[in-house]
C-alpha atoms as a PDB file:
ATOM      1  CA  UNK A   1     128.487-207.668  35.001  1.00  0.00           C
ATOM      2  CA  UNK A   2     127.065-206.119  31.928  1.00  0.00           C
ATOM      3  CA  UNK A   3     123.876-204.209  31.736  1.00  0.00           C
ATOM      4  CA  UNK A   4     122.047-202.505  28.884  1.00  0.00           C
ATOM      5  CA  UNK A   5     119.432-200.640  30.819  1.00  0.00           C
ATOM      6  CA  UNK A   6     121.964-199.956  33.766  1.00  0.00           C
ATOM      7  CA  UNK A   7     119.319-201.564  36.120  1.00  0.00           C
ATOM      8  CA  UNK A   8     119.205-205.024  35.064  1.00  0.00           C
ATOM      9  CA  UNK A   9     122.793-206.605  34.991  1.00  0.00           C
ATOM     10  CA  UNK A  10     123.892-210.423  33.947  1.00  0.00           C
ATOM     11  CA  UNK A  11     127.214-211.682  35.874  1.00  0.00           C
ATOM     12  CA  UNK A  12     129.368-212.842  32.622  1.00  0.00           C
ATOM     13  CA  UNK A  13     133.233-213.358  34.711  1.00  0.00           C
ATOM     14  CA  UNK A  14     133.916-214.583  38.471  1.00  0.00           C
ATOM     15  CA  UNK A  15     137.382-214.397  39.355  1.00  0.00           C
ATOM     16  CA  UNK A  16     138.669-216.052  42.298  1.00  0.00           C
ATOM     17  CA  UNK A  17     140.739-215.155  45.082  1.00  0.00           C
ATOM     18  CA  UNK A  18     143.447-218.058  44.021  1.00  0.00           C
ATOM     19  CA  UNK A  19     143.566-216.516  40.965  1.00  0.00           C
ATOM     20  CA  UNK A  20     143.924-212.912  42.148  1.00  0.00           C
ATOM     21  CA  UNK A  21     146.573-213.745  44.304  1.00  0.00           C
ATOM     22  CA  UNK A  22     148.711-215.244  41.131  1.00  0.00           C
ATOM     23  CA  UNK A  23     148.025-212.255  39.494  1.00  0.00           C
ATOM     24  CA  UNK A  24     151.142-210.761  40.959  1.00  0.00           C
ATOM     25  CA  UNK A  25     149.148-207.260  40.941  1.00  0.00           C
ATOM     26  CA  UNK A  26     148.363-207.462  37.572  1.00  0.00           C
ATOM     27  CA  UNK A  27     145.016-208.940  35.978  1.00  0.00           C
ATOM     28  CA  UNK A  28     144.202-209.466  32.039  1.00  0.00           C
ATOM     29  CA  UNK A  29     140.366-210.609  31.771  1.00  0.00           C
ATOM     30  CA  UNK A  30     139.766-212.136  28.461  1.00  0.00           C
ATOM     31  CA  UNK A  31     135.679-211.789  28.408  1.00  0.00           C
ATOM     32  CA  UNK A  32     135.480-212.754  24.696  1.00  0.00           C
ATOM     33  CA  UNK A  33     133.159-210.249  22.513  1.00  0.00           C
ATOM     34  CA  UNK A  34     130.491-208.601  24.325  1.00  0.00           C
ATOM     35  CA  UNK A  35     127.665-206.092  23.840  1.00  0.00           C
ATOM     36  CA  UNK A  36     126.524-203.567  26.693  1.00  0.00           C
ATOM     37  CA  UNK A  37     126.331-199.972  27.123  1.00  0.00           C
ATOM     38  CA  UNK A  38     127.019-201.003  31.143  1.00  0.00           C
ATOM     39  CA  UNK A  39     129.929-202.297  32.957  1.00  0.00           C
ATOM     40  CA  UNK A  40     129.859-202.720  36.536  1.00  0.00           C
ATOM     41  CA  UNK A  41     132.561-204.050  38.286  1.00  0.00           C
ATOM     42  CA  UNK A  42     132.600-205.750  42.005  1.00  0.00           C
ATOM     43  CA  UNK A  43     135.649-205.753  43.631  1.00  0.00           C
ATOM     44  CA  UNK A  44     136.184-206.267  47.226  1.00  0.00           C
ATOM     45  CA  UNK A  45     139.347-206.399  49.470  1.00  0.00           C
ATOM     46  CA  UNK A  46     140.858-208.957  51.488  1.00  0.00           C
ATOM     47  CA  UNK A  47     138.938-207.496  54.817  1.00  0.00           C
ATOM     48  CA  UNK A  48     141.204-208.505  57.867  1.00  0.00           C
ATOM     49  CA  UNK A  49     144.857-209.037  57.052  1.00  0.00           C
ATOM     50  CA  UNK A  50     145.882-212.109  57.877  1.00  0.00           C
ATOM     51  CA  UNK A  51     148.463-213.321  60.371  1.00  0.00           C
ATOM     52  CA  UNK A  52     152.285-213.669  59.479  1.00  0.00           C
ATOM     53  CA  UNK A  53     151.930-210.859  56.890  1.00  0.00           C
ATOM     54  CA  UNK A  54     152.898-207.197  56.800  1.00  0.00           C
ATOM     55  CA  UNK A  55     149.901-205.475  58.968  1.00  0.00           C
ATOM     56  CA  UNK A  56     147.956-208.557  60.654  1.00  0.00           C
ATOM     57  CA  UNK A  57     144.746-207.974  62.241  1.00  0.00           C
ATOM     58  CA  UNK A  58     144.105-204.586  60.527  1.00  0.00           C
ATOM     59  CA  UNK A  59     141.600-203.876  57.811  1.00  0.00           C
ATOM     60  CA  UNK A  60     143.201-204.273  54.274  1.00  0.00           C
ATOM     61  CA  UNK A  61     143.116-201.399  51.811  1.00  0.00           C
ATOM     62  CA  UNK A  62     142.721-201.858  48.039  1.00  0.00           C
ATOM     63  CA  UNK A  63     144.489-199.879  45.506  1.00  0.00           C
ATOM     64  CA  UNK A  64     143.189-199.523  41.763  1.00  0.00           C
ATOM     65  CA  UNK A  65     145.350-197.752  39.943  1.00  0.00           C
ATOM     66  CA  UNK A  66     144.027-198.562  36.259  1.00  0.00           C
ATOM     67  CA  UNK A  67     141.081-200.497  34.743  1.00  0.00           C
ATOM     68  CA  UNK A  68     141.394-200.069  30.220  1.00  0.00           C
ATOM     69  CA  UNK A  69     138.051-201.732  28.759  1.00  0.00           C
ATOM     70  CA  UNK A  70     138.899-202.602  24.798  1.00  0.00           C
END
């Protein structure tokens, strides 16, 4: 979402959860040229983990390790 005011922001990118998990950790957002002196990002985890992978039935954590805005 970008914002100019930093109250007021306009959703311009929705990414999916299919397309998260071909990410393969690693996500490049193309959002073409923008103008905004705010950037908010929403990212949520997975919640609970789900069954037949590593830690089913607990909460899932979520690790950003780097976010570069160009």
């Amino acid at each position: 979402m970008i914002s100019d005011n930093g109250k007021d922001f306009k959703e311009i990118k929705t990414i999916s959860s299919s397309e998260i998990e071909k990410s393969n950790g690693i996500m490049k957002i193309d959002l073409q040229k923008q103008q905004a002196k705010y950037l908010k990002l929403v990212i949520e985890n997975l919640g609970i983990i789900p069954d037949g992978q590593a830690g089913a039935g607990n909460k899932a954590w979520l690790f950003i390790d780097e976010i570069s805005v160009e």
